[in-house]
N, C-alpha and C. Protein backbone atom coordinates (compact mmCIF):
# COMPACT_ATOMS: atom_id res chain seq x y z
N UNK A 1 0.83 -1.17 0.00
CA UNK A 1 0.00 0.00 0.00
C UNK A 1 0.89 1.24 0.00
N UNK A 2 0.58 2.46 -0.49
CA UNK A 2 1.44 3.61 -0.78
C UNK A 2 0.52 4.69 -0.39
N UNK A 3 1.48 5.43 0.25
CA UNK A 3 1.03 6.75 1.18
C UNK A 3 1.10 7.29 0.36
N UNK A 4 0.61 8.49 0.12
CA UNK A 4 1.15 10.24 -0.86
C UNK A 4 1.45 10.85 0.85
N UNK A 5 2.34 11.20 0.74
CA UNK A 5 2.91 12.03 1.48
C UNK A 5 3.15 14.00 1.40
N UNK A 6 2.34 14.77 1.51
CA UNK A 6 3.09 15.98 1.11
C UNK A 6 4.12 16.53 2.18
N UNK A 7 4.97 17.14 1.49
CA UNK A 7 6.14 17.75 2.05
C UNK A 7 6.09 19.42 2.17
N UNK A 8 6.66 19.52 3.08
CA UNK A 8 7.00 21.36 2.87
C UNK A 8 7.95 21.47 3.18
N UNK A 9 8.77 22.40 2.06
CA UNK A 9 10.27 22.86 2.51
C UNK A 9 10.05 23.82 3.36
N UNK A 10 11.14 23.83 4.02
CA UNK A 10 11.78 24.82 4.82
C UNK A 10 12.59 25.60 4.57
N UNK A 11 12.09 27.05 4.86
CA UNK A 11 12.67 28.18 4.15
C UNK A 11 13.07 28.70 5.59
N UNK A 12 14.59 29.45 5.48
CA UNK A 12 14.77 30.28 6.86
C UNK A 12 14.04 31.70 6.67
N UNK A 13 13.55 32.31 7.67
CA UNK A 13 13.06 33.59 7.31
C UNK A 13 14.11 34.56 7.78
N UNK A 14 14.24 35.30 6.98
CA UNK A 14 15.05 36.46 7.28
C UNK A 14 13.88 37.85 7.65
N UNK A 15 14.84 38.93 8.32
CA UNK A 15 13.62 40.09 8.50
C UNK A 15 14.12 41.04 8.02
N UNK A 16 13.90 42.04 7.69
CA UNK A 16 14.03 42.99 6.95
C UNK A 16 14.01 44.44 7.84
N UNK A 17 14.13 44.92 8.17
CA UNK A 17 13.97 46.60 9.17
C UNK A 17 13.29 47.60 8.21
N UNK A 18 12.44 48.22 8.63
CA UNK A 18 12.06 49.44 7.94
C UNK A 18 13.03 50.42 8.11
N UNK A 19 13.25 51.60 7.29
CA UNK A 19 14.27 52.86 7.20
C UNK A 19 14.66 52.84 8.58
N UNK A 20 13.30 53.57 9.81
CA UNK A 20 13.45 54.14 10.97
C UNK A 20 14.89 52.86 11.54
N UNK A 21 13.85 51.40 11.39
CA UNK A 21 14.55 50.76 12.35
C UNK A 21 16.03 50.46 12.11
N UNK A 22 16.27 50.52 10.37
CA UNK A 22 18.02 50.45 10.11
C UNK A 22 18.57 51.45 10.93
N UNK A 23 17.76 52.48 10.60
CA UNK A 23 19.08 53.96 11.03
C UNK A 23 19.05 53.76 12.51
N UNK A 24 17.99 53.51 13.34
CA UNK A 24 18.05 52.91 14.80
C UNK A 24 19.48 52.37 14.87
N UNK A 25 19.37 51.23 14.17
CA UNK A 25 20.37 50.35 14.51
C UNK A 25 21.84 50.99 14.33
N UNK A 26 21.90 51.66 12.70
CA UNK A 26 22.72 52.39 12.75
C UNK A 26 24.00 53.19 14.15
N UNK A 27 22.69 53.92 14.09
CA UNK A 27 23.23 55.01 15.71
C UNK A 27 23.52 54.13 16.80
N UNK A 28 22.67 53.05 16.99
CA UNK A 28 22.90 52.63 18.00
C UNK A 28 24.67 51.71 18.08
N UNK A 29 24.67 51.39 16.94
CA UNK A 29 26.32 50.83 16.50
C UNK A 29 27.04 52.60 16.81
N UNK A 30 26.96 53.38 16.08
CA UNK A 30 27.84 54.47 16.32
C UNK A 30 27.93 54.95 17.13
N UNK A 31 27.03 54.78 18.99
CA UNK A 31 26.69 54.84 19.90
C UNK A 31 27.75 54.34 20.84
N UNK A 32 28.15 52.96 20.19
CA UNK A 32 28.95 51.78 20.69
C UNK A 32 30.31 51.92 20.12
N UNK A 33 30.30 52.77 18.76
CA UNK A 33 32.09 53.34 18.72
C UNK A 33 32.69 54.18 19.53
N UNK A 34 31.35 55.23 19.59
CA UNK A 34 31.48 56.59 20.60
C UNK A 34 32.11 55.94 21.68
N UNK A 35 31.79 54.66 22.64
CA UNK A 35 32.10 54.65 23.44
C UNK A 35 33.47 53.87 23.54
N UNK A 36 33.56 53.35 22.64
CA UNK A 36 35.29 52.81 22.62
C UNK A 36 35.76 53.86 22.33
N UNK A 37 35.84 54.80 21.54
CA UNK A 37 36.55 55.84 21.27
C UNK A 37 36.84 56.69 22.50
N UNK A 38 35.75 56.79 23.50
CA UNK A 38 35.93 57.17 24.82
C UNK A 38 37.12 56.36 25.67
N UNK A 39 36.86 55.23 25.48
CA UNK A 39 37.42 54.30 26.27
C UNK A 39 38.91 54.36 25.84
N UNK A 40 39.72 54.69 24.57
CA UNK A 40 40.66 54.55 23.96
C UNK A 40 41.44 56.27 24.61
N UNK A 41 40.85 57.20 24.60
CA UNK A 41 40.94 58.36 24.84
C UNK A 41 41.24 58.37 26.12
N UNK A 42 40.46 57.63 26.97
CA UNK A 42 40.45 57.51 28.51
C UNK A 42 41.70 57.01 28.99
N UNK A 43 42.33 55.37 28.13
CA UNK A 43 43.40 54.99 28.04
C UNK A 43 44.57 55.58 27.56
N UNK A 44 44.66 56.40 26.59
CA UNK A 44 45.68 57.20 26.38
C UNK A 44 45.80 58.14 27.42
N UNK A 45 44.97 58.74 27.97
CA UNK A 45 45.35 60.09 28.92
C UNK A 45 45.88 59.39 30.21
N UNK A 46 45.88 58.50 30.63
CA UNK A 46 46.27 57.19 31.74
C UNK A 46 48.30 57.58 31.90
N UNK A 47 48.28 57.18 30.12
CA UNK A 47 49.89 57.27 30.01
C UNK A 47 50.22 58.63 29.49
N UNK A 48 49.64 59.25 28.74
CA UNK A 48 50.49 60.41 28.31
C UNK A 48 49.64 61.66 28.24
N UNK A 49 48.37 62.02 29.25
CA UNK A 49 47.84 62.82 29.86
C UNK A 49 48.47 63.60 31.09
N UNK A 50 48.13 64.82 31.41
CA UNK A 50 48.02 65.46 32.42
C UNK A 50 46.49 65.40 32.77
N UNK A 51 47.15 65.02 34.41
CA UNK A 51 45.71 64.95 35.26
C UNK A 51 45.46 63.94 35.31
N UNK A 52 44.29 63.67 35.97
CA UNK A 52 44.28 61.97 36.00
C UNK A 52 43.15 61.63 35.57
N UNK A 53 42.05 62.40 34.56
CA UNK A 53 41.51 61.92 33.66
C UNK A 53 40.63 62.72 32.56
N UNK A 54 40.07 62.57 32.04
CA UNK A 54 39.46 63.65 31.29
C UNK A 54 38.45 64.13 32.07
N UNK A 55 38.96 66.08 31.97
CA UNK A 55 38.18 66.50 32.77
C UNK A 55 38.79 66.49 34.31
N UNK A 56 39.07 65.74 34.78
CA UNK A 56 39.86 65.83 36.11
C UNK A 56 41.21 65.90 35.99
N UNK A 57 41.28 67.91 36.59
CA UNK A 57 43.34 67.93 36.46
C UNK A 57 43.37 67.86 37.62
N UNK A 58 42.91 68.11 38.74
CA UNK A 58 43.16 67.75 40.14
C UNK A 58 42.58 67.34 40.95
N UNK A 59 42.75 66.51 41.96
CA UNK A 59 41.91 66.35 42.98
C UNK A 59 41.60 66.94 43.75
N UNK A 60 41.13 67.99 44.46
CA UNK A 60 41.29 69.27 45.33
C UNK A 60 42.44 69.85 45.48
N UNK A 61 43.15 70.03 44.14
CA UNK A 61 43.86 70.49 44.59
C UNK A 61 45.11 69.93 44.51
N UNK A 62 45.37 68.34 44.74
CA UNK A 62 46.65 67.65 44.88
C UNK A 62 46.44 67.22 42.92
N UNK A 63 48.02 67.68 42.38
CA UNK A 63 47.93 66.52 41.36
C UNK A 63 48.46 65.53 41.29
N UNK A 64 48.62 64.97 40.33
CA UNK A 64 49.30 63.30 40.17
C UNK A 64 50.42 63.09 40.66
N UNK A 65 51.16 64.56 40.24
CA UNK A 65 53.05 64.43 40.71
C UNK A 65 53.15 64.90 41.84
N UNK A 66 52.17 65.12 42.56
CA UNK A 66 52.32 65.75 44.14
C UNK A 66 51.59 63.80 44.40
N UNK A 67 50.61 62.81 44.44
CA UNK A 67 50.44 61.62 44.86
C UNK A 67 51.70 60.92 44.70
N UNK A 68 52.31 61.04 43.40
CA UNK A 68 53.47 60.41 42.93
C UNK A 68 54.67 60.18 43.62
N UNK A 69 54.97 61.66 44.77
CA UNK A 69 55.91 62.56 45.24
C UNK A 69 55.42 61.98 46.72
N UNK A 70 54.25 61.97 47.32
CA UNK A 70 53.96 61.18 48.40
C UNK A 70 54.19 59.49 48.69
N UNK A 71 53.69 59.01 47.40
CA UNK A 71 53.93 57.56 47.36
C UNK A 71 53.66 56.86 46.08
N UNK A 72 54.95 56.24 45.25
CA UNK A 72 54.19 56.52 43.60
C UNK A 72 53.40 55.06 43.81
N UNK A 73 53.25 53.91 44.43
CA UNK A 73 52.48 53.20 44.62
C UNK A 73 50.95 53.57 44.37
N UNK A 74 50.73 54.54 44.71
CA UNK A 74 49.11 55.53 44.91
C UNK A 74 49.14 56.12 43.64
N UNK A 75 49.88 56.25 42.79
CA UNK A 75 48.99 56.54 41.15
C UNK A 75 49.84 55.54 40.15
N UNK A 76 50.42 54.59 40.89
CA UNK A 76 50.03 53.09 39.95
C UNK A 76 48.95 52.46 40.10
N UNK A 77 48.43 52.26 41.38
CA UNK A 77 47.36 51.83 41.51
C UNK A 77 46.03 52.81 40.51
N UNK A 78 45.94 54.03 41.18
CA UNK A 78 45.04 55.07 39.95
C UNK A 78 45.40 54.19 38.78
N UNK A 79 46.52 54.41 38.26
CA UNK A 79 46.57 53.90 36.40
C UNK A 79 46.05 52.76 36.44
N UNK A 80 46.09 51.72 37.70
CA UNK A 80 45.79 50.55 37.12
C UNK A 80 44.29 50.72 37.00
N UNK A 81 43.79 51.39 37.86
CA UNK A 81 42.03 51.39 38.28
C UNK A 81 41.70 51.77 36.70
N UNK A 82 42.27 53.05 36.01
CA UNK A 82 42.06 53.45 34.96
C UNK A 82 41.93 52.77 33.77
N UNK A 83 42.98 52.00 33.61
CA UNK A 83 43.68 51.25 32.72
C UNK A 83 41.89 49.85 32.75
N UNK A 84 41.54 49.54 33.85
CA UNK A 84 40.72 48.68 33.88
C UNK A 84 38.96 49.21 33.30
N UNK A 85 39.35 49.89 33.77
CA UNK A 85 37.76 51.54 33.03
C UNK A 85 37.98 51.23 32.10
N UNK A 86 38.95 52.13 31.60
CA UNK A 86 39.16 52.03 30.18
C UNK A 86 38.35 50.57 29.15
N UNK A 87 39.20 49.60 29.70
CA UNK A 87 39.16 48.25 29.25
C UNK A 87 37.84 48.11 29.14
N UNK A 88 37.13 47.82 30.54
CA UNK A 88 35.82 48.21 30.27
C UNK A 88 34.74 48.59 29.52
N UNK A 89 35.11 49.78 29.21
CA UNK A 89 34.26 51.04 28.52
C UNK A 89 34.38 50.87 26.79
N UNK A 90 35.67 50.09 26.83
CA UNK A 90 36.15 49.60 24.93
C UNK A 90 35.53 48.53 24.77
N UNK A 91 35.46 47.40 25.83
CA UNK A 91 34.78 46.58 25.23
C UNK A 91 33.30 46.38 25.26
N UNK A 92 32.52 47.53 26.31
CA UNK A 92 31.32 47.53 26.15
C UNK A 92 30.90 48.20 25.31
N UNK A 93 31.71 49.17 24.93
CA UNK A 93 31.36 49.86 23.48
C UNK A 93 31.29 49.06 22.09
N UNK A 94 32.37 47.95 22.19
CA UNK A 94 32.50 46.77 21.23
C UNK A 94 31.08 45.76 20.71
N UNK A 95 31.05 45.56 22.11
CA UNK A 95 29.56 44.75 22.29
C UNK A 95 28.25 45.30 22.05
N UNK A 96 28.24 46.65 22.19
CA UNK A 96 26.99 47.74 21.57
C UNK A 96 26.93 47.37 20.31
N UNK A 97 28.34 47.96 19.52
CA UNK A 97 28.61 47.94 18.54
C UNK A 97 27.55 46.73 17.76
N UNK A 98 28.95 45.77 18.15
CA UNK A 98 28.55 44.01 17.30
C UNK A 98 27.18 43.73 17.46
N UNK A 99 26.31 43.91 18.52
CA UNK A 99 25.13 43.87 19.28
C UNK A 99 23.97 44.07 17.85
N UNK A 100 24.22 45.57 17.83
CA UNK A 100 23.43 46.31 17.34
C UNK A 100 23.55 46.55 15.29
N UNK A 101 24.70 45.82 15.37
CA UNK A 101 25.33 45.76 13.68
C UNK A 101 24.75 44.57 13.20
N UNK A 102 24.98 43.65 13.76
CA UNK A 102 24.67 42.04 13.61
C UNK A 102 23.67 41.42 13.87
N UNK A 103 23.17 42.28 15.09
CA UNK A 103 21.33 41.48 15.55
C UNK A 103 20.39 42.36 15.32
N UNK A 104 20.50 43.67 16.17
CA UNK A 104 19.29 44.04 16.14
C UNK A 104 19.17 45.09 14.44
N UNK A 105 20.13 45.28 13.14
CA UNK A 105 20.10 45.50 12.62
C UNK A 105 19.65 44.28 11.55
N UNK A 106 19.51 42.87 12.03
CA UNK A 106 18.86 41.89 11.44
C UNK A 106 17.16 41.41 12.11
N UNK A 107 17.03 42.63 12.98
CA UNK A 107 15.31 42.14 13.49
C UNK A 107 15.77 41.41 14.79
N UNK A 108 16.73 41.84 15.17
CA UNK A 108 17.04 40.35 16.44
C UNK A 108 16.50 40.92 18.04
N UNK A 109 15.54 40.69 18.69
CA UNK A 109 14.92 41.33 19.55
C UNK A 109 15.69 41.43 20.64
N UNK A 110 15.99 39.98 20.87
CA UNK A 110 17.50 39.41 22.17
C UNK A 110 18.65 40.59 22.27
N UNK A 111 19.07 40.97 20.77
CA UNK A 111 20.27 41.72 20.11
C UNK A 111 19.69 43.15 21.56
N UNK A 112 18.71 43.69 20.57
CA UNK A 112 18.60 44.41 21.02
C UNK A 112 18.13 45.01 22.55
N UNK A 113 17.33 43.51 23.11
CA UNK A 113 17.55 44.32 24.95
C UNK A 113 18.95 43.87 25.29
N UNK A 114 19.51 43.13 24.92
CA UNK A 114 21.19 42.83 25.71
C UNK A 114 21.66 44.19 25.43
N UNK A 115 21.91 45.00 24.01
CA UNK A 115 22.56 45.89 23.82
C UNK A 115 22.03 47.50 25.10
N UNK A 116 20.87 47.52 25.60
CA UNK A 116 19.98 48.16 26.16
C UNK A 116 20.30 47.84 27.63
N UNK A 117 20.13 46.58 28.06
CA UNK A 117 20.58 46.49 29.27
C UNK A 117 21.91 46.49 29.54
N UNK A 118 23.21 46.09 28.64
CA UNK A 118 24.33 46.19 28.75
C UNK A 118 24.87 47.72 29.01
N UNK A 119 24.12 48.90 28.21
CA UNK A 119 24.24 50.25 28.26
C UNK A 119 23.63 50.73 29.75
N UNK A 120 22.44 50.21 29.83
CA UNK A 120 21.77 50.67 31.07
C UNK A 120 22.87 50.53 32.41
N UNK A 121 22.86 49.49 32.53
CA UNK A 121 23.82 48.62 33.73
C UNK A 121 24.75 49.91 33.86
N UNK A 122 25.61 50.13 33.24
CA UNK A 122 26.92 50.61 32.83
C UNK A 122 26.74 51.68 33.46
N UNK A 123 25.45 52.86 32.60
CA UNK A 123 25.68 53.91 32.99
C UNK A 123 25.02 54.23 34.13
N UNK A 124 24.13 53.06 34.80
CA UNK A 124 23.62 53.19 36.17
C UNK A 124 24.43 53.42 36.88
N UNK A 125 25.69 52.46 36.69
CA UNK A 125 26.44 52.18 37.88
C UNK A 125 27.55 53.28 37.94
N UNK A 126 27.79 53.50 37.17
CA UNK A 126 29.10 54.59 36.70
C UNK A 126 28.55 56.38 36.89
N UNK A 127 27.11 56.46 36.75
CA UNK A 127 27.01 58.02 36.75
C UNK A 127 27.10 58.62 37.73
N UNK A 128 26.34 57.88 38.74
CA UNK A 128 25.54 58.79 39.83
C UNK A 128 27.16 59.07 41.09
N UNK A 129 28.10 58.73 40.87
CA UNK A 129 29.03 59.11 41.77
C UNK A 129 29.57 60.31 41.24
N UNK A 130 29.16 60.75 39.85
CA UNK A 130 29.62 62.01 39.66
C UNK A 130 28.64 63.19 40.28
N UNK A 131 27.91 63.04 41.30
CA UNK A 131 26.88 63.93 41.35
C UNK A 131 26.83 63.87 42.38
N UNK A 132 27.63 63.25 43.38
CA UNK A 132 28.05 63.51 44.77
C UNK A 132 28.60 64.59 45.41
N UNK A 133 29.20 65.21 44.61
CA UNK A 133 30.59 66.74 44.94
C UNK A 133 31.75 65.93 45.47
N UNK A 134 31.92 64.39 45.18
CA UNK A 134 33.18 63.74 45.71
C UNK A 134 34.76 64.56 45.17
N UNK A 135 34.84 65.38 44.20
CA UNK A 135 35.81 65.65 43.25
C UNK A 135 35.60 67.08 42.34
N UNK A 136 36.22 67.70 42.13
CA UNK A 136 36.07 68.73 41.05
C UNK A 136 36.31 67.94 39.80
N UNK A 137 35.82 68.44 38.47
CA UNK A 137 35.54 67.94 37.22
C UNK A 137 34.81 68.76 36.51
N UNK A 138 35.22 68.99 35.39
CA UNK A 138 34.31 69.54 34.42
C UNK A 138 33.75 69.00 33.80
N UNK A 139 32.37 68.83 33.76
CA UNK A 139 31.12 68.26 33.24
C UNK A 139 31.44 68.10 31.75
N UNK A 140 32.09 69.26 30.91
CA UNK A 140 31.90 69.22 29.82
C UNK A 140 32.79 68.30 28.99
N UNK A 141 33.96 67.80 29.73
CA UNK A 141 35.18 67.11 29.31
C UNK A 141 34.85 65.40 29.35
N UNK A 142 34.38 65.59 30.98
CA UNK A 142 34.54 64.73 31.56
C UNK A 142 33.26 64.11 31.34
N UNK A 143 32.21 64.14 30.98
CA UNK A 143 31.09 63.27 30.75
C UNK A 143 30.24 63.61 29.81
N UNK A 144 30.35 65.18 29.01
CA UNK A 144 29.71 65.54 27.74
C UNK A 144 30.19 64.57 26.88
N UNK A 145 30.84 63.55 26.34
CA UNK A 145 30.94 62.91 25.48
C UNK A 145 30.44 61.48 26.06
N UNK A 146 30.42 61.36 26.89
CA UNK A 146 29.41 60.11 27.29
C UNK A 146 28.04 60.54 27.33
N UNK A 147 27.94 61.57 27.41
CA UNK A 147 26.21 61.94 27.36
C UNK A 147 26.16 61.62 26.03
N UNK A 148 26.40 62.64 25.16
CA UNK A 148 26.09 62.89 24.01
C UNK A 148 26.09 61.08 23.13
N UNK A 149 27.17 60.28 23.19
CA UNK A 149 27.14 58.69 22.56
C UNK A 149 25.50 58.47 23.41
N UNK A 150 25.52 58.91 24.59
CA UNK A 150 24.05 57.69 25.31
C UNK A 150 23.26 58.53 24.76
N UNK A 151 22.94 59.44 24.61
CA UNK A 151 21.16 60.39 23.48
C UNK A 151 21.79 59.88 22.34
N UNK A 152 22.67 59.15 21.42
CA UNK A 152 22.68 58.96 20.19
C UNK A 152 22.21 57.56 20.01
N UNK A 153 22.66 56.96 21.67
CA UNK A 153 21.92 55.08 21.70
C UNK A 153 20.57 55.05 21.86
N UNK A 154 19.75 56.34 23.07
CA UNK A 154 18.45 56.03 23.07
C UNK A 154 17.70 56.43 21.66
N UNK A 155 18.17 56.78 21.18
CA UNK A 155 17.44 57.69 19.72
C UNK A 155 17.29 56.65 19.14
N UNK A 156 18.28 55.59 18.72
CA UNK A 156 18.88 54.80 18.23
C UNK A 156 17.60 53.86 18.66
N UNK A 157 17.88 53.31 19.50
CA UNK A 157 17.18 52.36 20.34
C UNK A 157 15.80 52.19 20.39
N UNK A 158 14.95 53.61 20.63
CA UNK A 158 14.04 53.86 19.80
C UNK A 158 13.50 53.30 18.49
N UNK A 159 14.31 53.58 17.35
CA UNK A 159 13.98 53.43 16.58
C UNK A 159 13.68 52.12 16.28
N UNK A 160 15.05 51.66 16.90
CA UNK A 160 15.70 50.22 16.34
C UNK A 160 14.20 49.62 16.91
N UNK A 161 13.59 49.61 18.28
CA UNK A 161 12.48 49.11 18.42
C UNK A 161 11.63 49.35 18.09
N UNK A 162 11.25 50.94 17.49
CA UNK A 162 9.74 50.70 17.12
C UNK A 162 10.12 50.43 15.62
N UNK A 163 10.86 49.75 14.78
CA UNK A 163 10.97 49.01 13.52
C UNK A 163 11.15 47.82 13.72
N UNK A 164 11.33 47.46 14.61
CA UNK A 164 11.34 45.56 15.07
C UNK A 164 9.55 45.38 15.19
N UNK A 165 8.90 46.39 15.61
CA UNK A 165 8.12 45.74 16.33
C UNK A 165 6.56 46.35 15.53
N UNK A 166 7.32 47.28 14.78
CA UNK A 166 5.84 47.59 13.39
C UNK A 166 6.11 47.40 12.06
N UNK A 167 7.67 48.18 11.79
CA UNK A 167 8.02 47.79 10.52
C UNK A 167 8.73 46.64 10.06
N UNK A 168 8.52 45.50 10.48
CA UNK A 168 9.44 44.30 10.35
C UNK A 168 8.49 43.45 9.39
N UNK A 169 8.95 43.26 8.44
CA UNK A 169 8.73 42.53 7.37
C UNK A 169 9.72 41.35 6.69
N UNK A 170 8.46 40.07 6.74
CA UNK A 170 9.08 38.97 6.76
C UNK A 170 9.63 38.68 4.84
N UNK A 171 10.99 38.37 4.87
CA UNK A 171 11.34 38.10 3.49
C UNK A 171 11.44 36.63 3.02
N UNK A 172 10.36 36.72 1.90
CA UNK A 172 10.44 35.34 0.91
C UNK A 172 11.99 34.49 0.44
N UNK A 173 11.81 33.79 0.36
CA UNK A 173 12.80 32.58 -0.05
C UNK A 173 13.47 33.32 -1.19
N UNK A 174 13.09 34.41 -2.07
CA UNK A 174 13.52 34.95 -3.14
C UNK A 174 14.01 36.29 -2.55
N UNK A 175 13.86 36.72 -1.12
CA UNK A 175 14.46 37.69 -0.77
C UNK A 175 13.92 39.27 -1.23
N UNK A 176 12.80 38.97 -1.49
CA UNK A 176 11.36 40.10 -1.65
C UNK A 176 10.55 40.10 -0.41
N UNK A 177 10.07 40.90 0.16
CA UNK A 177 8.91 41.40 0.54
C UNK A 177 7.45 40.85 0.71
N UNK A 178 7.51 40.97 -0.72
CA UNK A 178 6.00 40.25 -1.15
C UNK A 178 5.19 41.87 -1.42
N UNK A 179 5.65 42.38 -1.25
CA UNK A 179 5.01 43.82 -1.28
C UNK A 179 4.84 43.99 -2.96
């Protein structure tokens, strides 16, 4: 006796982003250079900066070669603390980056809260000690360029989600639309 059997292939679906949600994604990758580029900047001023970081030339007052001059143990340790920021801040900028280039610029929803909570975390934990009066610092050196990358991720982020989640259109086996 003989079955007829029908078959259906299996097609992978790919997704497609509407404008908003590419350029989302976009920013949100250039969001994630901004911040290695921070992080690289941060690391250079470590070794061949004055002051001990961007935006901070003194600590009330004492600088590096007056800690240095007390005990240079106490701004190796600083460089090392720095040196580990830094590290930090490059590779979470990395991971924005790849995050937001590779997933959520392919519809990838996961992509995009990891890239969101990875940013969140970060700048939760890292801001609010500037707003203590622990230190003198100029706002504009010292954290205007981390502002400005994080309004270029939420913009970003934005977008990137509301095009995942209205303009996402599923592509045929022929890599059309169907539109």
């Amino acid at each position: 006796m003989s079955v007829d059997r029908t078959t259906v292939e299996q097609h992978e679906t790919e997704y497609e982003l509407g404008r908003g949600g590419r350029t989302g994604s976009v920013l949100m990758a250039l969001a994630g250079i901004a911040f290695v580029g921070y992080g690289v900047v941060f690391l250079a001023r470590t070794f061949f900066g004055s002051g001990f970081e961007l935006g901070v030339a003194t600590l009330n007052g004492v600088t590096p070669a007056d800690l240095n001059a007390v005990d240079p143990a106490i701004m190796h340790y600083i460089n090392h603390l720095h040196v580990a920021t830094a590290a930090f801040i490059i590779t979470t900028g990395i991971a924005i980056a790849a995050l937001a280039w590779y997933g959520v610029r392919g519809g990838q929803l996961w992509a995009w809260a990891t890239a969101v909570v990875v940013a969140v975390v970060g700048l939760a934990l890292a801001l609010p000690m500037h707003y203590m009066d622990l230190f003198t610092h100029s706002w504009m050196t010292h954290l205007g360029p981390i502002y400005l990358a994080t309004i270029v991720f939420v913009v970003g982020a934005i977008l990137a989600y509301r095009g995942m989640r209205s303009g996402t259109r599923a592509l045929g086996p022929d890599g059309n639309t169907g539109n």
